[in-house]
Structures are given as C-alpha cells and as structure tokens.
PDB file of N, CA and C in Angstrom:
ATOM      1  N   UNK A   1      78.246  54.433 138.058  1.00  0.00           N
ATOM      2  CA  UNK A   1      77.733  53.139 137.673  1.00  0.00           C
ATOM      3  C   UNK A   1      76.610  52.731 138.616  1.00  0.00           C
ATOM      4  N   UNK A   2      75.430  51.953 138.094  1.00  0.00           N
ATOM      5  CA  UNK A   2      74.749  51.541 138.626  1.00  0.00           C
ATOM      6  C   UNK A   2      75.217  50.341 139.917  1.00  0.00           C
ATOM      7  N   UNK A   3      74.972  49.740 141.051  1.00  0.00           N
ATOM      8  CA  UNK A   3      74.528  49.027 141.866  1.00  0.00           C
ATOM      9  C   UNK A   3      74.940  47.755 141.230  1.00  0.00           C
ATOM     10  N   UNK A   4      73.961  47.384 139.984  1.00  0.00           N
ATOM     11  CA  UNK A   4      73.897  46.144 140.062  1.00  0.00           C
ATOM     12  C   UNK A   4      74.867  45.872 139.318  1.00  0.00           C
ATOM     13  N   UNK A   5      75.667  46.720 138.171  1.00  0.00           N
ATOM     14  CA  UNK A   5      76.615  46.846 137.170  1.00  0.00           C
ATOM     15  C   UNK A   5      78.083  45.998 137.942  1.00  0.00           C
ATOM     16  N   UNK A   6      77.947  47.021 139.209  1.00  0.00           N
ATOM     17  CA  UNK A   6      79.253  46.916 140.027  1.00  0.00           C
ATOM     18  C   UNK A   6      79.324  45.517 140.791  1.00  0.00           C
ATOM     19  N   UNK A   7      77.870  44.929 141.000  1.00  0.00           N
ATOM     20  CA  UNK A   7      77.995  43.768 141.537  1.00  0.00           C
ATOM     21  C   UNK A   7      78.372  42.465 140.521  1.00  0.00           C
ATOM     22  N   UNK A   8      78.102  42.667 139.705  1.00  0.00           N
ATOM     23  CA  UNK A   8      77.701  41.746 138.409  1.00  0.00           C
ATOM     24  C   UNK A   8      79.397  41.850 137.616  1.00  0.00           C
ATOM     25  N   UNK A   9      80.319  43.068 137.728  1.00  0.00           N
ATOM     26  CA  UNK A   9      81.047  43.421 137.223  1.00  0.00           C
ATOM     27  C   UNK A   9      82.249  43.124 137.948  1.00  0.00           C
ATOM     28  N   UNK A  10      82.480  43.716 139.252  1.00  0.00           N
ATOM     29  CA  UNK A  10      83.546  43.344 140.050  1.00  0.00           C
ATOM     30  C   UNK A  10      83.436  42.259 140.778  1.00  0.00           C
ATOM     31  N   UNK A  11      82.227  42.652 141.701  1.00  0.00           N
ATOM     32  CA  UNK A  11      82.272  41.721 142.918  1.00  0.00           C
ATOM     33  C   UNK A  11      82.102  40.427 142.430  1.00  0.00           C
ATOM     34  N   UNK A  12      81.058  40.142 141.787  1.00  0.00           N
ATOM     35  CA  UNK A  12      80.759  38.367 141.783  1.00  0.00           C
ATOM     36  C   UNK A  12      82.105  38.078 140.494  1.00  0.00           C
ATOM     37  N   UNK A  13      82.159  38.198 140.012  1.00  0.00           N
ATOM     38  CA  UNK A  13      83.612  37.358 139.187  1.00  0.00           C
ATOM     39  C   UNK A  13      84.888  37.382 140.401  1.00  0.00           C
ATOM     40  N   UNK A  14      85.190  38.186 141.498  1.00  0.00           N
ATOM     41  CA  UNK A  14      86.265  38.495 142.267  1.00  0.00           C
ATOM     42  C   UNK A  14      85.933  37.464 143.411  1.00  0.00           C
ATOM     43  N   UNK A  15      84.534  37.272 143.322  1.00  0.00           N
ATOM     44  CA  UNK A  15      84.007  36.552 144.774  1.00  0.00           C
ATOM     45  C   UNK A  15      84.254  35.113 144.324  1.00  0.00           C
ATOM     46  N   UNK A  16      83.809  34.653 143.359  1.00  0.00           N
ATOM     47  CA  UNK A  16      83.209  32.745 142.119  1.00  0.00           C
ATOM     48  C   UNK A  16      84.423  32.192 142.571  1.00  0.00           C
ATOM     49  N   UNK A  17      85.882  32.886 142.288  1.00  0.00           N
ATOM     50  CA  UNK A  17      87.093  31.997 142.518  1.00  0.00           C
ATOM     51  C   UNK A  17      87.403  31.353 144.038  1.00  0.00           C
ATOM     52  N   UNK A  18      87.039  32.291 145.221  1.00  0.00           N
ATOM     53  CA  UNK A  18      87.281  31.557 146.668  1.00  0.00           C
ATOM     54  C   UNK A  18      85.982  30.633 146.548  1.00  0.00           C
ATOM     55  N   UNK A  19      85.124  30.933 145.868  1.00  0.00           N
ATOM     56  CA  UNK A  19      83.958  30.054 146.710  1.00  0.00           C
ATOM     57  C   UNK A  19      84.226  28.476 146.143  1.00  0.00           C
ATOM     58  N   UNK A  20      84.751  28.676 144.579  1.00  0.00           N
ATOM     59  CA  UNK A  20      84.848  27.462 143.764  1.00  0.00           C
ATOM     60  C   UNK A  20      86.028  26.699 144.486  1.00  0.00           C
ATOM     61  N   UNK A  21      87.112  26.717 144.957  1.00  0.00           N
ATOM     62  CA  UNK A  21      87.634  26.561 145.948  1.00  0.00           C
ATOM     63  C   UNK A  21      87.442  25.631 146.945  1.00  0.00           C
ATOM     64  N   UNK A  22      86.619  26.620 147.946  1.00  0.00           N
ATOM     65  CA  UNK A  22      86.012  26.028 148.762  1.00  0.00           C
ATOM     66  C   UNK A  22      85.526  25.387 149.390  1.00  0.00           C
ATOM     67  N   UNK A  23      84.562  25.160 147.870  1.00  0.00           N
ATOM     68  CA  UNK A  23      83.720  23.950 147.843  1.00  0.00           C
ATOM     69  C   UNK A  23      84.086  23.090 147.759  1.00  0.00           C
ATOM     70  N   UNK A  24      85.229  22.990 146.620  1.00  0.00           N
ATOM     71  CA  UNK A  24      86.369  21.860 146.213  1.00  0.00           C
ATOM     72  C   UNK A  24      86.978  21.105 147.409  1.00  0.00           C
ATOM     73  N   UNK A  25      87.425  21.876 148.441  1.00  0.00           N
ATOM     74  CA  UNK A  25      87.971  21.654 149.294  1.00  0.00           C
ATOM     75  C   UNK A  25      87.120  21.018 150.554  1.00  0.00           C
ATOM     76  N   UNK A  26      85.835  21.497 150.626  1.00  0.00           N
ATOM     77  CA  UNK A  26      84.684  20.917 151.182  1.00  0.00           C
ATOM     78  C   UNK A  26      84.602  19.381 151.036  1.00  0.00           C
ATOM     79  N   UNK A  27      84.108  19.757 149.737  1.00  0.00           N
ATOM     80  CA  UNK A  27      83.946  17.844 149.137  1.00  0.00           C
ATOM     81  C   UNK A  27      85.377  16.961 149.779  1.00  0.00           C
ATOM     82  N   UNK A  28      86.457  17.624 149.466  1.00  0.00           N
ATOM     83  CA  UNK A  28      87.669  16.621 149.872  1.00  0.00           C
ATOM     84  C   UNK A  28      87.325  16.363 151.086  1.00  0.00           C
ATOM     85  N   UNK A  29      87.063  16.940 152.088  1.00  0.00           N
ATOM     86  CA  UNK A  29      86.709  17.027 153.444  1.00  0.00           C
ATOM     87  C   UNK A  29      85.729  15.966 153.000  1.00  0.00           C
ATOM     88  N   UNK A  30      85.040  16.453 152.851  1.00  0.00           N
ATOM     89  CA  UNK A  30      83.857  15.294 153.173  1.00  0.00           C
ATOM     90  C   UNK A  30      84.050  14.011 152.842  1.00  0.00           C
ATOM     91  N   UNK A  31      84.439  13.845 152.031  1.00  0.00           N
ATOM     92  CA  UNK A  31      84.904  12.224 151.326  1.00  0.00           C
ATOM     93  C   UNK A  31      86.080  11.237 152.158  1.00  0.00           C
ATOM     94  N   UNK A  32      86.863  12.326 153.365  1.00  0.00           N
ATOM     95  CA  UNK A  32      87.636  11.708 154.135  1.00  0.00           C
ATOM     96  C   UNK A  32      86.795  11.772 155.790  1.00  0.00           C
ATOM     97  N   UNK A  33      86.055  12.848 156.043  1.00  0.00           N
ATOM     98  CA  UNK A  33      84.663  12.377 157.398  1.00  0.00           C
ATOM     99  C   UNK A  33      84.070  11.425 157.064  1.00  0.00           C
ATOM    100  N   UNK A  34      83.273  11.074 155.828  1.00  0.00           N
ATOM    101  CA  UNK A  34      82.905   9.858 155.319  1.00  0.00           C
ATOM    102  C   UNK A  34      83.365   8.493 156.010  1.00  0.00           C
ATOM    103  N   UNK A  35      84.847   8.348 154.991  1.00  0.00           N
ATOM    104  CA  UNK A  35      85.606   7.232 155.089  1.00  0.00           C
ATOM    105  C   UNK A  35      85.638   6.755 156.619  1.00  0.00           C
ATOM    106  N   UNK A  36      86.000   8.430 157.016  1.00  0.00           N
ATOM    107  CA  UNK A  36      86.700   7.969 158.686  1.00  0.00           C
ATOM    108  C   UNK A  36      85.598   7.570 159.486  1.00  0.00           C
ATOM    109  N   UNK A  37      84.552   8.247 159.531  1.00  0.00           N
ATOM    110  CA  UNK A  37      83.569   7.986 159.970  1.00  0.00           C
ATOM    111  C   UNK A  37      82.931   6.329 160.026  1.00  0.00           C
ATOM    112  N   UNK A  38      83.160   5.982 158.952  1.00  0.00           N
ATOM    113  CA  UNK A  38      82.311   4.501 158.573  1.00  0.00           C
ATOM    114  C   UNK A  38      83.397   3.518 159.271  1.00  0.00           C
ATOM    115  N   UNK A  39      84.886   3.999 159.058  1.00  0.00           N
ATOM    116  CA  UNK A  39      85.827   3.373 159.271  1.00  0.00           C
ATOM    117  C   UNK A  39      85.470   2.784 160.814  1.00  0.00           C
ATOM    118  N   UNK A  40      85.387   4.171 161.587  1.00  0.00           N
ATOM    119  CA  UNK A  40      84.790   3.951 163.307  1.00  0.00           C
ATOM    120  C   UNK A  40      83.220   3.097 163.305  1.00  0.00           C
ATOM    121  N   UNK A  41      82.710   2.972 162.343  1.00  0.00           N
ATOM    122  CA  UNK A  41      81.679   2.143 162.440  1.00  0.00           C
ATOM    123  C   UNK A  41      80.751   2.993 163.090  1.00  0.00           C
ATOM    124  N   UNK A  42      80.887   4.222 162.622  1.00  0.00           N
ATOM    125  CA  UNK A  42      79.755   5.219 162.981  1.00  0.00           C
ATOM    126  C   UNK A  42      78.581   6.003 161.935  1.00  0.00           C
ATOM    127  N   UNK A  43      79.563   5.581 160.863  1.00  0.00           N
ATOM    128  CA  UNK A  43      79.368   6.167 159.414  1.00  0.00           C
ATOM    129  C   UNK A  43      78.354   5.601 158.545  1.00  0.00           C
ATOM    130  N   UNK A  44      78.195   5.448 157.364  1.00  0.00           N
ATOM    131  CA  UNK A  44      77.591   4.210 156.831  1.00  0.00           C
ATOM    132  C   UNK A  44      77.704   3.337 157.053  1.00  0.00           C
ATOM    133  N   UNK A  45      76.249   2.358 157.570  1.00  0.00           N
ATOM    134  CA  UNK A  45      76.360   0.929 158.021  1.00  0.00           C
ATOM    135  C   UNK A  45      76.529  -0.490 156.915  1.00  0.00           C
ATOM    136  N   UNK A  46      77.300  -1.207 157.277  1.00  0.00           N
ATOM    137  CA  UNK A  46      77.071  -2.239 156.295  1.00  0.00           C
ATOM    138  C   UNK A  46      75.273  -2.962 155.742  1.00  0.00           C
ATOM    139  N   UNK A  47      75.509  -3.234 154.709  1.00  0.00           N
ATOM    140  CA  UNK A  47      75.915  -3.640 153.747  1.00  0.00           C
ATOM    141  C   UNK A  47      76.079  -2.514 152.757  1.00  0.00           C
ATOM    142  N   UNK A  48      75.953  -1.319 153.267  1.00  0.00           N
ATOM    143  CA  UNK A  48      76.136  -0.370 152.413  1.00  0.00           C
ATOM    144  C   UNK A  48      77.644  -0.097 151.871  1.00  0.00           C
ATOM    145  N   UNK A  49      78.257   0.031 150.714  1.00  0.00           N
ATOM    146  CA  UNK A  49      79.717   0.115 150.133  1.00  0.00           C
ATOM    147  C   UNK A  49      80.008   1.340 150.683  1.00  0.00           C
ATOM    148  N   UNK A  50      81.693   1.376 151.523  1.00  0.00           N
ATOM    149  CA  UNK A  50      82.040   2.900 151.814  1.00  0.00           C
ATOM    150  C   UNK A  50      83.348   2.200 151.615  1.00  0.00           C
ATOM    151  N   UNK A  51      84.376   3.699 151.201  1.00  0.00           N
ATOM    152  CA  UNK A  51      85.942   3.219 151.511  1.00  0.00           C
ATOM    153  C   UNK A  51      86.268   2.623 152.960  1.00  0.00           C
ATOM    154  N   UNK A  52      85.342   3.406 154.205  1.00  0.00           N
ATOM    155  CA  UNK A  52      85.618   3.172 155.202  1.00  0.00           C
ATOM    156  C   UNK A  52      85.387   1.636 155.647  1.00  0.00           C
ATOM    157  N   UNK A  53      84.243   1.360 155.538  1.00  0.00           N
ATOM    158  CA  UNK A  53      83.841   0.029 155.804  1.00  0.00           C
ATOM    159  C   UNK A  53      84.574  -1.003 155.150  1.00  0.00           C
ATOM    160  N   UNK A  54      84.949  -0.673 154.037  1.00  0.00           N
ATOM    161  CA  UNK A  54      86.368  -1.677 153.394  1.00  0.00           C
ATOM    162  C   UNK A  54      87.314  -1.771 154.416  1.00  0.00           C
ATOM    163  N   UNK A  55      88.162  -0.673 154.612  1.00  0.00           N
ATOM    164  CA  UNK A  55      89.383  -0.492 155.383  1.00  0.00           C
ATOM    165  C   UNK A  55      88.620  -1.388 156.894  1.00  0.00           C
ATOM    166  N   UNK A  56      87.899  -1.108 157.524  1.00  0.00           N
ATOM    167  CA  UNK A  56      87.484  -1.824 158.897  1.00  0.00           C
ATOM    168  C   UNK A  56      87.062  -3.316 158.447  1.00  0.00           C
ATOM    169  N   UNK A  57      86.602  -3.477 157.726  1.00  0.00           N
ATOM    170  CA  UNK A  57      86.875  -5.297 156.639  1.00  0.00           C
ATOM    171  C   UNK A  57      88.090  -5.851 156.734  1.00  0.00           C
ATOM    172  N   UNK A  58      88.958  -5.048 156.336  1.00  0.00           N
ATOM    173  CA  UNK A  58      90.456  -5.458 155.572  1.00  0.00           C
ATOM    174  C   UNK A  58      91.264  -5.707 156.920  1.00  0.00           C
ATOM    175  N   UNK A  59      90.984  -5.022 158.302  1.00  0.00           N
ATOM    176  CA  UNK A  59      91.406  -4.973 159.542  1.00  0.00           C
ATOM    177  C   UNK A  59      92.178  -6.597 159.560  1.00  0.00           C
ATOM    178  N   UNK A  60      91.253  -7.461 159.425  1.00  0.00           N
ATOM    179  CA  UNK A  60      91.159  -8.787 159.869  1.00  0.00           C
ATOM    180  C   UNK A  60      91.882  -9.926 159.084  1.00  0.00           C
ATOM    181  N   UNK A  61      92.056  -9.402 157.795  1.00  0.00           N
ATOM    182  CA  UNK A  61      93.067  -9.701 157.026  1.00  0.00           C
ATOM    183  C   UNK A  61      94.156  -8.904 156.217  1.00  0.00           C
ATOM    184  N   UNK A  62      94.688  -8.252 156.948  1.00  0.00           N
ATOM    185  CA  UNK A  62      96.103  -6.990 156.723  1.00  0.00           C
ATOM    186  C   UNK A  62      97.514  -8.535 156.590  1.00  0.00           C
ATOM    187  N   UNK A  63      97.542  -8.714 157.441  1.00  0.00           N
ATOM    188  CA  UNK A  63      98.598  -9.568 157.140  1.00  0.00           C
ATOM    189  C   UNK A  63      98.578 -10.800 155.704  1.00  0.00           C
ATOM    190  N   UNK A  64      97.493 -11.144 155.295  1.00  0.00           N
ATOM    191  CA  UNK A  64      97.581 -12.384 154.486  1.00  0.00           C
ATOM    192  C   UNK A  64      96.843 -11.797 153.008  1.00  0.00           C
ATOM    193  N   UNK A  65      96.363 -10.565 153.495  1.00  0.00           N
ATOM    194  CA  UNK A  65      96.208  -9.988 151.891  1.00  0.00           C
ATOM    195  C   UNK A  65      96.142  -8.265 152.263  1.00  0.00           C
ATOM    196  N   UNK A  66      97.132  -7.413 152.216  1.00  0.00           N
ATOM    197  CA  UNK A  66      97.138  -6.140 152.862  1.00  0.00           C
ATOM    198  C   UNK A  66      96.465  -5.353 151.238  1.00  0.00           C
ATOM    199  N   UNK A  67      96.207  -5.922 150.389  1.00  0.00           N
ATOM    200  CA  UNK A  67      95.607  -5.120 149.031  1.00  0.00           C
ATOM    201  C   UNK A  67      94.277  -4.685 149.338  1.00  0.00           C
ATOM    202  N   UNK A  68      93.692  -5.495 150.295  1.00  0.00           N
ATOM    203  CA  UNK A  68      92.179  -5.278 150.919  1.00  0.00           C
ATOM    204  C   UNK A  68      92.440  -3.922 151.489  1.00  0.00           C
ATOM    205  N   UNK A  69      93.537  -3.455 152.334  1.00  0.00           N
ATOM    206  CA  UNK A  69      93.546  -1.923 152.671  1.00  0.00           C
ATOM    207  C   UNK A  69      94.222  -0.870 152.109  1.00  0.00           C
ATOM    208  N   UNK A  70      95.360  -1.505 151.478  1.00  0.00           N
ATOM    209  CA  UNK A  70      95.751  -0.785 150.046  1.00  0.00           C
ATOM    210  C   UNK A  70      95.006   0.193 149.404  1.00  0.00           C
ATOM    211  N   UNK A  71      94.435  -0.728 148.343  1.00  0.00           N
ATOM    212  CA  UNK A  71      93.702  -0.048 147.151  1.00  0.00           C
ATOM    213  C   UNK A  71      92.049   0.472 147.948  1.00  0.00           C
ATOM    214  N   UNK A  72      91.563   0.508 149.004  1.00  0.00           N
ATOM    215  CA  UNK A  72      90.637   1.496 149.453  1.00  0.00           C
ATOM    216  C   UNK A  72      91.516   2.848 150.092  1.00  0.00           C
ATOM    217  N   UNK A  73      92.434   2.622 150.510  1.00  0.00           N
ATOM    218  CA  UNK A  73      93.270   3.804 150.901  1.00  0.00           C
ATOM    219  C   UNK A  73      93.780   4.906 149.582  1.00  0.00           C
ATOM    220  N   UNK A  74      94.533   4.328 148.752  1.00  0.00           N
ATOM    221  CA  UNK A  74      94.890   4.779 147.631  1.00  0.00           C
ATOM    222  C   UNK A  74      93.936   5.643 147.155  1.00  0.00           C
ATOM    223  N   UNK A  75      92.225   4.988 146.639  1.00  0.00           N
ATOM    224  CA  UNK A  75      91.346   5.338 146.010  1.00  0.00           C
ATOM    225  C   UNK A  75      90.978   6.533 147.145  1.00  0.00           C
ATOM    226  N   UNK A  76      91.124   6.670 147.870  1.00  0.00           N
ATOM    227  CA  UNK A  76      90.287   7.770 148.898  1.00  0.00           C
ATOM    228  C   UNK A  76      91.775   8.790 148.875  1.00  0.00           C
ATOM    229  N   UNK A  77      92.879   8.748 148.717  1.00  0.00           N
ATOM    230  CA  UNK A  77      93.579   9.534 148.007  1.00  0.00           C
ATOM    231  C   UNK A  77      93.401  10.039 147.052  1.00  0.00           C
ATOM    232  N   UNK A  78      93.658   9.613 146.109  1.00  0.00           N
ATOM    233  CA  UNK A  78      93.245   9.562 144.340  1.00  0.00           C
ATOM    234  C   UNK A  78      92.106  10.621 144.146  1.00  0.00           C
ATOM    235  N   UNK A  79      90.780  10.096 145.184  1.00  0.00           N
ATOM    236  CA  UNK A  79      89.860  10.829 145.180  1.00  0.00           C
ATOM    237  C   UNK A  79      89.462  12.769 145.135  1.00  0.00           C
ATOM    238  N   UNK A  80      90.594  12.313 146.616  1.00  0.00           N
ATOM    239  CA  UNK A  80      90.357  13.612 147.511  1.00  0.00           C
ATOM    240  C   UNK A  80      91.709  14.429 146.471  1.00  0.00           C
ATOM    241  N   UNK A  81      92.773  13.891 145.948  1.00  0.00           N
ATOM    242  CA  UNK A  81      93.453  14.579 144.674  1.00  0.00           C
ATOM    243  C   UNK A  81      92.721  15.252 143.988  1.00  0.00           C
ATOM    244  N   UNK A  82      91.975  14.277 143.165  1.00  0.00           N
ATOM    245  CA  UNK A  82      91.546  14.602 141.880  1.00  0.00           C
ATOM    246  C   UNK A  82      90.993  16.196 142.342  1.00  0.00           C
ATOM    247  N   UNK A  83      89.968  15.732 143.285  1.00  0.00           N
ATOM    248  CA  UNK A  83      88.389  16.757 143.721  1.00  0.00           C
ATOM    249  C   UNK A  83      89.409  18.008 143.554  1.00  0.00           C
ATOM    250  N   UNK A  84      90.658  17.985 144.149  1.00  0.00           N
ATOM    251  CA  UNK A  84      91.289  19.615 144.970  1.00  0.00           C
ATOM    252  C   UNK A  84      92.113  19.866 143.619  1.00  0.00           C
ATOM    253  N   UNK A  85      92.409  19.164 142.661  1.00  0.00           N
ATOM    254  CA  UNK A  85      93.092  19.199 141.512  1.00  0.00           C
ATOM    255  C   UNK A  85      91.876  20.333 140.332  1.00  0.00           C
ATOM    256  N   UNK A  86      90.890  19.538 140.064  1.00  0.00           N
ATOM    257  CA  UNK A  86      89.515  19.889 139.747  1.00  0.00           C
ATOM    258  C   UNK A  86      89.561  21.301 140.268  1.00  0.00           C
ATOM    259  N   UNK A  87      89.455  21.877 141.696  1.00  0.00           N
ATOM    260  CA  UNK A  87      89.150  23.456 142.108  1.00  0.00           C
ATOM    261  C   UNK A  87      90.485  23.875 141.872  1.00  0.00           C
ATOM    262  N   UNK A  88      91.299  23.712 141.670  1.00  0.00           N
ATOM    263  CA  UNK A  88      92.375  24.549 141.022  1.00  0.00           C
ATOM    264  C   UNK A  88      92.422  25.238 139.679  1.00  0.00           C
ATOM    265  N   UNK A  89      92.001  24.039 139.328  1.00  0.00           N
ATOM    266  CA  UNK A  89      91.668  24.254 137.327  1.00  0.00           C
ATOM    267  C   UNK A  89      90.505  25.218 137.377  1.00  0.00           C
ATOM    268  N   UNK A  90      89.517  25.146 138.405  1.00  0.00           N
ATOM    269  CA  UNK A  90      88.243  25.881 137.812  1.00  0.00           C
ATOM    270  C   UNK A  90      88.903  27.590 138.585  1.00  0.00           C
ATOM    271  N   UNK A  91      89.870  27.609 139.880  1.00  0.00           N
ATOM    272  CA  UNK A  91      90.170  29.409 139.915  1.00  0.00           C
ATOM    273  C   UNK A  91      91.301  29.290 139.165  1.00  0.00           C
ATOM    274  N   UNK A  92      91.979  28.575 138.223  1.00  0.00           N
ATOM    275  CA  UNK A  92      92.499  29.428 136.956  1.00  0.00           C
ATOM    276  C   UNK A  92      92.225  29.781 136.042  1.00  0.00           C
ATOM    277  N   UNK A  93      90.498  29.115 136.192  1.00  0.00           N
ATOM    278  CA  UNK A  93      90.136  29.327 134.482  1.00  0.00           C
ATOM    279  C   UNK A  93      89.302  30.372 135.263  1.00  0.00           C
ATOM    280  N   UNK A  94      88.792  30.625 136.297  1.00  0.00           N
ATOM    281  CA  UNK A  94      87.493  31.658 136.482  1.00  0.00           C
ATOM    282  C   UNK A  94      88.172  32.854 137.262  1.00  0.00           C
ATOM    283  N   UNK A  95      89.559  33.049 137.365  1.00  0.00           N
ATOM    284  CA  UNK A  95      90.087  33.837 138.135  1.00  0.00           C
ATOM    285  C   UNK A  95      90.591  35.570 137.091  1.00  0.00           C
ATOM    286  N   UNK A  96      89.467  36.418 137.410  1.00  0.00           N
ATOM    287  CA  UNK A  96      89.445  37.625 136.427  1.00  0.00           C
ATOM    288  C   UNK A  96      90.935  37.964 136.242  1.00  0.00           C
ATOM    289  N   UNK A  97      92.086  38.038 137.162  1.00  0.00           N
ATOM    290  CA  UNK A  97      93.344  39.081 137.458  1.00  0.00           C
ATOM    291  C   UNK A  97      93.912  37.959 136.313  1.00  0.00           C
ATOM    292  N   UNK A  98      93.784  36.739 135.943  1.00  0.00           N
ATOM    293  CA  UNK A  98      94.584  36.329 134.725  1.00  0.00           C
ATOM    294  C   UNK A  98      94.196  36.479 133.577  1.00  0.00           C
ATOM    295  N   UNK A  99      92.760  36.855 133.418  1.00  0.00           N
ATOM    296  CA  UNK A  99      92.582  37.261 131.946  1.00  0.00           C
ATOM    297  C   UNK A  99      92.971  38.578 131.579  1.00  0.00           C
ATOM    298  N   UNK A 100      93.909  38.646 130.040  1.00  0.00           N
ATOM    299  CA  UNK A 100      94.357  39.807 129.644  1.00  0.00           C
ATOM    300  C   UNK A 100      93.156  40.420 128.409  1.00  0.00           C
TER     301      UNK A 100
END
C-alpha cells in the first residue's frame, strides 16, 4: 500500500478519536481557569460578564440571597458536563473499532 493510503486509512481515523477528546476536555478546562481566574479578580475584568465575576459579586451577599452563587456555580457545572458529555458522543460515533 501506498504511504498516503495507510495514513488516510489507519492512522488518522485511529488518531480523530483521542484528539476529539482532548479537546473536549481542554475546553472544560478552560471554562473552569476562566471562572477561577476572574473569580481571583485576575481574569476578566468587570464590567465584562464571567461566571467568575458573578461568584466574587455574590461573595457579599451569600447569606441574604445565596442563589447569586448558586446558579453561577451550577451553570459552570452544567457547562463543563455538557462540553465532556459532547466528546464522548463524538469518540463513539468517530471511534473505527465500533464500526462493524
């Protein structure tokens, strides 16, 4: 077999599933350096919208309305779910050893 046959044939369909992954798993990462980041007030500066900058908002009123850190916490869950939920689905659907 040719070179490029074997690359095109084995390798890159064997390789697509870790990388898709990866990436998936990247983004989750990133979406929680983000948060944390802004959270420390290092991250995105206000007035700019971040989960983080919510949660360091909500600091000041946790006791008399704790939904202010709630539902930005939740959503940066939810998030970082979905994203790693998402690269699962894409190496079962792109993963060669399950197609018959």
């Amino acid at each position: 077999m040719r070179d490029s046959r074997v690359i095109f044939k084995h390798l890159l369909p064997n390789a697509l599933s870790p990388v898709i992954v990866w990436a998936t798993l990247e983004i989750g990462y990133a979406i929680i350096y983000e948060s944390s980041l802004s959270f420390l007030g290092v991250g995105i500066q206000p007035p700019a919208a971040s989960w983080g900058n919510m949660l360091t908002n909500a600091q000041q009123y946790i006791w008399v309305a704790p939904w202010l850190a709630i539902w930005p916490g939740v959503m940066i869950f939810i998030t970082v779910l979905a994203v790693n939920w998402v690269g699962d689905g894409l190496r079962d659907a792109l993963d060669p050893r399950l197609k018959h």
